[in-house]
N, C-alpha and C. Protein backbone atom coordinates (compact mmCIF):
# COMPACT_ATOMS: atom_id res chain seq x y z
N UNK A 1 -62.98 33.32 -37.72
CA UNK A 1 -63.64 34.25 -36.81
C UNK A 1 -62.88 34.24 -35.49
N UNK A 2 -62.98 35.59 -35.24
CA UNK A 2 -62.18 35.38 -33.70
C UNK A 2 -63.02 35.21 -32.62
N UNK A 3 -62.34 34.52 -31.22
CA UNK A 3 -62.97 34.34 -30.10
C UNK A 3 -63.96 35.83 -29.49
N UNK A 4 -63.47 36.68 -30.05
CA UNK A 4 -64.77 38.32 -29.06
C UNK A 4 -66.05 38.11 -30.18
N UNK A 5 -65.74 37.84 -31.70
CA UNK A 5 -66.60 37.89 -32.37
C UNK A 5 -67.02 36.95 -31.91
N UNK A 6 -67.16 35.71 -31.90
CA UNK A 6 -68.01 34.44 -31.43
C UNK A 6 -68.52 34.40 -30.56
N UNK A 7 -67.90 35.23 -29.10
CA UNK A 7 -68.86 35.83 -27.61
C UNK A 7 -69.48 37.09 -27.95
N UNK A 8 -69.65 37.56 -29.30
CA UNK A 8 -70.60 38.89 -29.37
C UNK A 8 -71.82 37.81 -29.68
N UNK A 9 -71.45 37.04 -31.03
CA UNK A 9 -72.73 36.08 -31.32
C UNK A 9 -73.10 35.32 -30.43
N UNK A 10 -72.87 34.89 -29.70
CA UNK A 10 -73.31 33.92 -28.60
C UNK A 10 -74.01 35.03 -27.96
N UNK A 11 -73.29 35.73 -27.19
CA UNK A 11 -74.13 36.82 -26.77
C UNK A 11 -75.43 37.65 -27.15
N UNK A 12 -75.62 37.49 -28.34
CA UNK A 12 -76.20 38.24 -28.96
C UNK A 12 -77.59 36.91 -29.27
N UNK A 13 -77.41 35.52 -29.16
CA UNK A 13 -78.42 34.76 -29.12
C UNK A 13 -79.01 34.16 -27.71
N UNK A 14 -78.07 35.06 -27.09
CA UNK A 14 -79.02 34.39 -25.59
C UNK A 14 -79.80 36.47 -25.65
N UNK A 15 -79.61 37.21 -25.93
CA UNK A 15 -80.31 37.92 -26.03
C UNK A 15 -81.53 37.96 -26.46
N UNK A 16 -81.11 37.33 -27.89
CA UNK A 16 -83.02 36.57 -28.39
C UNK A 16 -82.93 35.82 -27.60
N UNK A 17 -82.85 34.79 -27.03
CA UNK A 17 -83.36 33.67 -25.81
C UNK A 17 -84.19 34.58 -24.93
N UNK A 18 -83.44 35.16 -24.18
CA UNK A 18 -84.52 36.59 -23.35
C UNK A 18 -85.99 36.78 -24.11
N UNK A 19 -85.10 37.36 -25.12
CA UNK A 19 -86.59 38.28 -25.61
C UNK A 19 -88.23 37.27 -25.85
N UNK A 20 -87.52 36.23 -26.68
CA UNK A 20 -88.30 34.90 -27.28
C UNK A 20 -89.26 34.52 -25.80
N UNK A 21 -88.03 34.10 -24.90
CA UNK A 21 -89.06 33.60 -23.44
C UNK A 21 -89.85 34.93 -23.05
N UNK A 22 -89.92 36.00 -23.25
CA UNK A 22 -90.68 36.97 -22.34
C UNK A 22 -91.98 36.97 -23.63
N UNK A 23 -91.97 36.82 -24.81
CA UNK A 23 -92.82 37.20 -25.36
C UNK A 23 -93.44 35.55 -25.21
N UNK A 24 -92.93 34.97 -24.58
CA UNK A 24 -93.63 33.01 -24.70
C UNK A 24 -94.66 33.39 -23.54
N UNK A 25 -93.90 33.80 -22.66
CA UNK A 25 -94.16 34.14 -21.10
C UNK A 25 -95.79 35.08 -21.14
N UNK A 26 -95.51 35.96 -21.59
CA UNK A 26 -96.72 37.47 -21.97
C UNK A 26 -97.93 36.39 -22.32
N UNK A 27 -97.43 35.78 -23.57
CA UNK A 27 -98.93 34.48 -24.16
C UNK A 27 -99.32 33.81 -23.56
N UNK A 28 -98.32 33.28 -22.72
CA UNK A 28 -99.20 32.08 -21.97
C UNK A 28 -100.09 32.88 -21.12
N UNK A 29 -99.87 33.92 -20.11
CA UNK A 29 -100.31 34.63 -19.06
C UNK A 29 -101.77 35.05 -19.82
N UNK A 30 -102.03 34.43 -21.31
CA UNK A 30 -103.56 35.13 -21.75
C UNK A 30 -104.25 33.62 -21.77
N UNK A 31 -103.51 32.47 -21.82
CA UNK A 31 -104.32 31.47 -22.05
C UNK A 31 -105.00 30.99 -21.49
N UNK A 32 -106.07 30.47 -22.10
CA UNK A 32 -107.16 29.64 -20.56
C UNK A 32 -107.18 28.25 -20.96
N UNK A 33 -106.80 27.40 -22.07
CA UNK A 33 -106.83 26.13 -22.08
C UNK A 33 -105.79 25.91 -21.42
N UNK A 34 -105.93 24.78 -20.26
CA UNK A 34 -104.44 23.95 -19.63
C UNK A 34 -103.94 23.08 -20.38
N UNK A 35 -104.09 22.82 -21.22
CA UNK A 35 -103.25 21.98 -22.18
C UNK A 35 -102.51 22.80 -22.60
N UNK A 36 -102.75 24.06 -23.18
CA UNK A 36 -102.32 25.09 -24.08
C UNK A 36 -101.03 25.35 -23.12
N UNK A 37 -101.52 25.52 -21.80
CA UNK A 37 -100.94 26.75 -21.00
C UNK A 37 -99.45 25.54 -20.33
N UNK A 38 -100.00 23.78 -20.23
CA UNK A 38 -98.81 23.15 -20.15
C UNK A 38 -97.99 23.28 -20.96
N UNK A 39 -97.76 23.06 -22.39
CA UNK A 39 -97.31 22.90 -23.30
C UNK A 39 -96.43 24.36 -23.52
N UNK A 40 -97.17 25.89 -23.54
CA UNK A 40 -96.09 26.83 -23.10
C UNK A 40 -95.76 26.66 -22.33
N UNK A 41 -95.52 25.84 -20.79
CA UNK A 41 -94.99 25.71 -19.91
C UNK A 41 -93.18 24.98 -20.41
N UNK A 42 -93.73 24.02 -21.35
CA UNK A 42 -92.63 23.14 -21.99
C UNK A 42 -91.87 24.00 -22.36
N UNK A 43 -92.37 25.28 -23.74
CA UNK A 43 -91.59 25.77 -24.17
C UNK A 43 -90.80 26.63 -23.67
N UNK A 44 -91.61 26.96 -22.79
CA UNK A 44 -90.32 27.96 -21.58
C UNK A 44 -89.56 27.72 -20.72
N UNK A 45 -89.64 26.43 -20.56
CA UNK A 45 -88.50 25.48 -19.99
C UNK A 45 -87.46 25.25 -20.95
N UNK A 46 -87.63 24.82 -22.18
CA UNK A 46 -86.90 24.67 -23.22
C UNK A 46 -86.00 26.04 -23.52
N UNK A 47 -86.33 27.27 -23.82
CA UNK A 47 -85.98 28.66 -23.64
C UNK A 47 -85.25 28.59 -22.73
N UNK A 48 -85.45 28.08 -21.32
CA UNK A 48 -84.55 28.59 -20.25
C UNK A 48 -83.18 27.45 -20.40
N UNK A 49 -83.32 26.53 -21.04
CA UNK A 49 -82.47 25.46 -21.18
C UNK A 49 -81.29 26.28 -22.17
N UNK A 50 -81.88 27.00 -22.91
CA UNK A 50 -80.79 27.78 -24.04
C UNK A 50 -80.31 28.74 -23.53
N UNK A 51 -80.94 29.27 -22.87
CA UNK A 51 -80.42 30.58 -21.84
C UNK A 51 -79.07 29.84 -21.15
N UNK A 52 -79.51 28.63 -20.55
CA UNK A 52 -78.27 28.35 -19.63
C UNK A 52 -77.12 27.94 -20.11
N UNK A 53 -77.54 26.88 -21.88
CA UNK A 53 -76.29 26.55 -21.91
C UNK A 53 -75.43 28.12 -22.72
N UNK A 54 -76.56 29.05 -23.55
CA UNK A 54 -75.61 30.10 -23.64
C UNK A 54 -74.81 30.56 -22.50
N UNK A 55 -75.36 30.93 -21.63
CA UNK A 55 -74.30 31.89 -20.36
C UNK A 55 -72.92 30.66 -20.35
N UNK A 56 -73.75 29.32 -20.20
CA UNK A 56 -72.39 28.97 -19.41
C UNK A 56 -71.26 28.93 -20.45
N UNK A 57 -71.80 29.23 -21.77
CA UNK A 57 -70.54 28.49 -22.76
C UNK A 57 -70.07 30.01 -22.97
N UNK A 58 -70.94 31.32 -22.64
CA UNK A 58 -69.93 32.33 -22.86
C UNK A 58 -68.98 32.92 -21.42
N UNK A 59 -69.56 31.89 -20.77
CA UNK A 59 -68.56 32.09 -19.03
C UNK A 59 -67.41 31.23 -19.37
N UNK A 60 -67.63 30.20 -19.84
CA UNK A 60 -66.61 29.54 -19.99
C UNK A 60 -65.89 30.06 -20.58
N UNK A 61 -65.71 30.64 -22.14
CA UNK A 61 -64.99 31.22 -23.15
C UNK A 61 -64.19 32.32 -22.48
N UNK A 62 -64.70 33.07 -21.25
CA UNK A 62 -64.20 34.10 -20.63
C UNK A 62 -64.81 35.36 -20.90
N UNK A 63 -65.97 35.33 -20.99
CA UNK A 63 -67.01 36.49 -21.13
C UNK A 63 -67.88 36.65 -20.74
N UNK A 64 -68.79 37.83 -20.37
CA UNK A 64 -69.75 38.63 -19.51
C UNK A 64 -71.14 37.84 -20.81
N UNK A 65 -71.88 37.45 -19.89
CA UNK A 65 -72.83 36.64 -20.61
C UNK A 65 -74.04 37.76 -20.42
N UNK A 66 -74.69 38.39 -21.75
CA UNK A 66 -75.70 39.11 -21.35
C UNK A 66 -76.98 38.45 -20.26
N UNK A 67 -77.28 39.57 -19.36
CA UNK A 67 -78.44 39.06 -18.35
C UNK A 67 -80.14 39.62 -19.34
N UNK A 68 -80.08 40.81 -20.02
CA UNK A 68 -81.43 40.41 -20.55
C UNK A 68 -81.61 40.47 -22.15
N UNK A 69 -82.50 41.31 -22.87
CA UNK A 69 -82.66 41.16 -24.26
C UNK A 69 -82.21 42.62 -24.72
N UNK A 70 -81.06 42.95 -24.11
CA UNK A 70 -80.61 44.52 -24.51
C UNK A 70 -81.57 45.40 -24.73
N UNK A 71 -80.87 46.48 -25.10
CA UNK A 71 -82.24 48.02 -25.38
C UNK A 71 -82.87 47.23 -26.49
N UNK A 72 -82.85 47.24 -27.58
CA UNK A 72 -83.35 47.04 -28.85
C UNK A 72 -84.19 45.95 -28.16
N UNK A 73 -83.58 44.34 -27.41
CA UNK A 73 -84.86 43.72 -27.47
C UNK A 73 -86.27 44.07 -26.34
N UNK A 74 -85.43 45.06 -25.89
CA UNK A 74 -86.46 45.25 -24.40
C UNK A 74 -87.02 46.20 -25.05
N UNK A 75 -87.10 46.83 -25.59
CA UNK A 75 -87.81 47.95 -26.97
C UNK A 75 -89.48 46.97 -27.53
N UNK A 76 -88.32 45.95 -27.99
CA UNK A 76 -89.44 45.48 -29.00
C UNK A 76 -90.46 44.47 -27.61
N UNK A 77 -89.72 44.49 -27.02
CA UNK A 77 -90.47 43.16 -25.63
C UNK A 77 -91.39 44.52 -25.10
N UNK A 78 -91.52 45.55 -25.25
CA UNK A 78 -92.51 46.27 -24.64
C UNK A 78 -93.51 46.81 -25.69
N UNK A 79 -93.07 46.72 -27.02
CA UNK A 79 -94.14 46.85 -27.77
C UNK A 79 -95.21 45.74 -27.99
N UNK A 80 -94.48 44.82 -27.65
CA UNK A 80 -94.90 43.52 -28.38
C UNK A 80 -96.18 43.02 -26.81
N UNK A 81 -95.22 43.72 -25.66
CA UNK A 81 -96.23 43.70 -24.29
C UNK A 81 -97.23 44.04 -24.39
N UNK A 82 -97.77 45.75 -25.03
CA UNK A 82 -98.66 46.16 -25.72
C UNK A 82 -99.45 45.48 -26.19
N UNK A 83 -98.79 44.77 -27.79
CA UNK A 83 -99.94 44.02 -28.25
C UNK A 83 -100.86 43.15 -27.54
N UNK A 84 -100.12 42.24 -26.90
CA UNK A 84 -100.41 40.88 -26.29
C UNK A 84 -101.41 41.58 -25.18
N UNK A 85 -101.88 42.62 -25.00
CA UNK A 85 -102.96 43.07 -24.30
C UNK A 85 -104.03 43.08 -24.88
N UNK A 86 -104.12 42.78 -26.20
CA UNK A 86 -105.38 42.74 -27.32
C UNK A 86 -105.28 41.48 -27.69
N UNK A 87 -104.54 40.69 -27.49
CA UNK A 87 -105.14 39.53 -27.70
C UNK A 87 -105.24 38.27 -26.20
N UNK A 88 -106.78 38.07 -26.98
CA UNK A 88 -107.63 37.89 -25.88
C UNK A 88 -107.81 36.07 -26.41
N UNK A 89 -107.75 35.01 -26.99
CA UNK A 89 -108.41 34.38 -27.26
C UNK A 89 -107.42 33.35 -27.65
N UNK A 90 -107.41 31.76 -27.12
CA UNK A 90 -106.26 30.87 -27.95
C UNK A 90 -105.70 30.89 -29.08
N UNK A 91 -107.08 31.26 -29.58
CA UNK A 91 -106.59 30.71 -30.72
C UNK A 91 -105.91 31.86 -31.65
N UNK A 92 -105.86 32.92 -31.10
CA UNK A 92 -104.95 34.11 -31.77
C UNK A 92 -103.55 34.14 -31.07
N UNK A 93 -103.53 33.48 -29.79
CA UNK A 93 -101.99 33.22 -29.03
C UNK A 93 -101.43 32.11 -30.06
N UNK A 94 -102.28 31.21 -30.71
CA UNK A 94 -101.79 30.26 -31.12
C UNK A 94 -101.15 30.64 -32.30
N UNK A 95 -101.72 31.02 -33.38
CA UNK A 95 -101.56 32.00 -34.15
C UNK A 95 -100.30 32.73 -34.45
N UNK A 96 -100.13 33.96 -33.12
CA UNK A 96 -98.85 34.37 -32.99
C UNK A 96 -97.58 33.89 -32.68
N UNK A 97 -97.88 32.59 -31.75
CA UNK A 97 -96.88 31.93 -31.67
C UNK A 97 -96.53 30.90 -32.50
N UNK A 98 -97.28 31.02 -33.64
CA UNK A 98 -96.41 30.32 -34.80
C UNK A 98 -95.79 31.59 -35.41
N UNK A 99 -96.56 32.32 -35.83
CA UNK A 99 -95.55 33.72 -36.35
C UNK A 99 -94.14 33.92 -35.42
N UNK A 100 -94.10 34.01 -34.29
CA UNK A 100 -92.89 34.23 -33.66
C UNK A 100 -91.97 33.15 -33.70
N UNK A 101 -92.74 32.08 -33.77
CA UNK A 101 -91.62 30.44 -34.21
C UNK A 101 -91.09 30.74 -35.62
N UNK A 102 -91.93 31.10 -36.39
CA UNK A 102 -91.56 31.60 -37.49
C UNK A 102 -90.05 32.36 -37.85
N UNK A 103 -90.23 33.87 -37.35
CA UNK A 103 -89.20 34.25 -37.25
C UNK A 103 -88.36 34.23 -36.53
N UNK A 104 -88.13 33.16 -35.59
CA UNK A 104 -87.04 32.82 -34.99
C UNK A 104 -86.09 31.90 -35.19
N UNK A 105 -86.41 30.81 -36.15
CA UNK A 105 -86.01 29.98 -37.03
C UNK A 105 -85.26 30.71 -37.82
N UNK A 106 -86.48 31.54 -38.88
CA UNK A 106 -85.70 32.25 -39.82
C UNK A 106 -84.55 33.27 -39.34
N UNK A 107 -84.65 33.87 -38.00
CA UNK A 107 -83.00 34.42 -37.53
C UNK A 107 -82.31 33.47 -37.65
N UNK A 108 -82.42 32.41 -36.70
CA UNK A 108 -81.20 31.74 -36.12
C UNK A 108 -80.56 31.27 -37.31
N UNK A 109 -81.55 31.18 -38.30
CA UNK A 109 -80.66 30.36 -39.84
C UNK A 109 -80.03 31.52 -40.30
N UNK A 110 -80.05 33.25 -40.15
CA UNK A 110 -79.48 33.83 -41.11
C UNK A 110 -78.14 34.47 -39.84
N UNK A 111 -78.55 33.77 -38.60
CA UNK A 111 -77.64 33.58 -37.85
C UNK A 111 -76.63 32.71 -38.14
N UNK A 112 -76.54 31.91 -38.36
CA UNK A 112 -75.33 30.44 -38.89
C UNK A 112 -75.32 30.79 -40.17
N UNK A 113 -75.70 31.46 -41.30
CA UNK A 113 -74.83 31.80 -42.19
C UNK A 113 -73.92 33.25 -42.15
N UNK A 114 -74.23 34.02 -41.29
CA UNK A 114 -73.17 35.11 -40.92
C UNK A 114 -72.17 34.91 -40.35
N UNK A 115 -72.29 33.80 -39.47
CA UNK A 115 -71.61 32.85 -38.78
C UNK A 115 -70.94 31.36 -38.52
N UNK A 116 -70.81 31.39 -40.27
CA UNK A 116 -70.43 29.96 -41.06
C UNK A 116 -69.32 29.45 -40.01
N UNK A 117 -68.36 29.83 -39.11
CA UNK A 117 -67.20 29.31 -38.77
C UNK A 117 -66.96 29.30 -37.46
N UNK A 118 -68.01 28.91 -37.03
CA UNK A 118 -68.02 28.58 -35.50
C UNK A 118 -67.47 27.45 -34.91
N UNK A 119 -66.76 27.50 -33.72
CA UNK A 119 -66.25 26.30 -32.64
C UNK A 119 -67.77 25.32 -33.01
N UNK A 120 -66.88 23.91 -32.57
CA UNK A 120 -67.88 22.82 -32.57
C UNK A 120 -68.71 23.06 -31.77
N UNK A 121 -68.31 23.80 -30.44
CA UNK A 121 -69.47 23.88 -29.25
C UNK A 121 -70.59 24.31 -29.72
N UNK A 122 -69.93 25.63 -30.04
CA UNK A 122 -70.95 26.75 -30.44
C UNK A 122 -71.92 26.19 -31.90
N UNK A 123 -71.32 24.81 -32.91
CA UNK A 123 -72.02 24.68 -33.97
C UNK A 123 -73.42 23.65 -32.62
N UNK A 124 -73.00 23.02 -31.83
CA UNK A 124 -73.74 21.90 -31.24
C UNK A 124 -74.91 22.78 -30.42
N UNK A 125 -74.89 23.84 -30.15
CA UNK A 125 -75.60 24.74 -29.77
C UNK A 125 -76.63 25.25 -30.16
N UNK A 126 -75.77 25.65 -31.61
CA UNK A 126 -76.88 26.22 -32.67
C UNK A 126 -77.99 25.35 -33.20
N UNK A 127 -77.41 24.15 -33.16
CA UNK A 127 -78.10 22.75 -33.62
C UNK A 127 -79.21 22.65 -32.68
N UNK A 128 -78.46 22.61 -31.70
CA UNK A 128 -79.72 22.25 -30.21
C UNK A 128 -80.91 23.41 -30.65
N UNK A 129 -80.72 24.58 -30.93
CA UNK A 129 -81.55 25.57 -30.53
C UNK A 129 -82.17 25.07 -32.02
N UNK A 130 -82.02 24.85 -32.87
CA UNK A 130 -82.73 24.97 -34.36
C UNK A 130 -83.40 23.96 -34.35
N UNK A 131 -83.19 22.41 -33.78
CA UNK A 131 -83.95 21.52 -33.36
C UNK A 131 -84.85 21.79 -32.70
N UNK A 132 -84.60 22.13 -31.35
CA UNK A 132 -86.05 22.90 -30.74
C UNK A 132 -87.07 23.74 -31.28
N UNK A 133 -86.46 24.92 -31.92
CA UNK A 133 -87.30 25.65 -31.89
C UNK A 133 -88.56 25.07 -33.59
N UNK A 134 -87.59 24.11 -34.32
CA UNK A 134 -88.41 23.81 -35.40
C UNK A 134 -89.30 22.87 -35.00
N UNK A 135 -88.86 22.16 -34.04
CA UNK A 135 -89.87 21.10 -32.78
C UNK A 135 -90.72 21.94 -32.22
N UNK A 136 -91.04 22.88 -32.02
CA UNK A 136 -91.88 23.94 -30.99
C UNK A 136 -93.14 24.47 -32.19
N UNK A 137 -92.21 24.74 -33.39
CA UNK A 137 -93.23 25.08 -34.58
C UNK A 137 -93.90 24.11 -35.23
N UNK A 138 -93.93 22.86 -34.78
CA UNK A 138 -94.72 21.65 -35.55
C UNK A 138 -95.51 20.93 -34.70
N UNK A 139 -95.07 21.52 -33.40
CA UNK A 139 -96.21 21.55 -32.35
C UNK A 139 -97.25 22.47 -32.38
N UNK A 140 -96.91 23.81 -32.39
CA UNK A 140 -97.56 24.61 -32.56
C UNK A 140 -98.39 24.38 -33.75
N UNK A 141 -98.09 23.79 -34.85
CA UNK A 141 -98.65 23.55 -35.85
C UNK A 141 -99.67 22.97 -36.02
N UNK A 142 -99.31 21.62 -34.87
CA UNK A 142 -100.31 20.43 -34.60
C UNK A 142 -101.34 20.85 -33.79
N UNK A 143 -101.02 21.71 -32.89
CA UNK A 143 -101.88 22.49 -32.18
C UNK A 143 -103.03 22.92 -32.79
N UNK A 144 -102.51 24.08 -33.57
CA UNK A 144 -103.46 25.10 -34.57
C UNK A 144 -104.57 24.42 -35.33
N UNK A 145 -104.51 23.14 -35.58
CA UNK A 145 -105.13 22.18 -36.30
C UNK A 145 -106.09 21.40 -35.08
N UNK A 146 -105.79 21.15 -34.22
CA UNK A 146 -106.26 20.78 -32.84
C UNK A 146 -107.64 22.11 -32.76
N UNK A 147 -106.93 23.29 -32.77
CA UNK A 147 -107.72 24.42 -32.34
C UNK A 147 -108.57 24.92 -33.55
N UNK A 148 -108.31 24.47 -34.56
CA UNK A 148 -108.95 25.19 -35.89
C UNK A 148 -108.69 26.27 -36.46
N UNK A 149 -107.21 26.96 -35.83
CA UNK A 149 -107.34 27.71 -36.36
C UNK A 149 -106.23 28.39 -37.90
């Protein structure tokens, strides 16, 4: 793979990084348990941690590091704004944010197989982010069980 292809993909996962934190961001802003609402606090710290080391590793490489979740994700970040106006209740934030852990896992994995031949950086990256975010879904998990639901 060449170096523009590898700063499109990089690029193209701090884009989901964007999108992921704004739709983390939207949920928490409905929650009323403070436990709940620390704990998305975590995860959007964690989000912003991927945000940074993406930019810096596509500054480094010598490329324009996207600043948000492009048209397509700012598309879906305003539909998805929509929804999150109907839901009213933990335990349906909780809910969704396993669905969205869900499919974000399942990208990032069909991400690293489109992208079998990545720099070590970029494999230590992907790692970081797949660790987290499968750490975020077994929280969330533990949660849901916490909450009943």
């Amino acid at each position: 793979m060449n170096q523009h292809a590898d700063l499109e993909g990089m690029n193209q996962l701090l884009k989901g990084s964007y999108m992921g934190e704004s739709i983390f961001q939207d949920l928490k802003e409905n929650l009323k348990n403070q436990k709940l609402i620390s704990e998305f606090e975590h995860f959007l710290s964690i989000f912003q941690m991927h945000k940074d080391y993406l930019q810096s590793y596509v500054e480094k490489e010598g490329g324009t590091p996207s600043d948000d979740a492009g048209v397509m994700g700012s598309i879906t970040d305003f539909l998805f704004h929509m929804k999150t106006m109907t839901i009213t209740s933990d335990e349906e934030i909780i809910s969704q944010s396993i669905d969205h852990m869900a499919m974000a896992i399942k990208a990032l994995d069909e991400f690293e197989k489109r992208h079998s031949f990545l720099e070590v950086d970029e494999q230590k990256i992907l790692s970081m982010m797949m660790h987290d975010y499968r750490s975020i879904y077994s929280t969330l998990k533990r949660i849901a069980i916490e909450f009943h639901v």
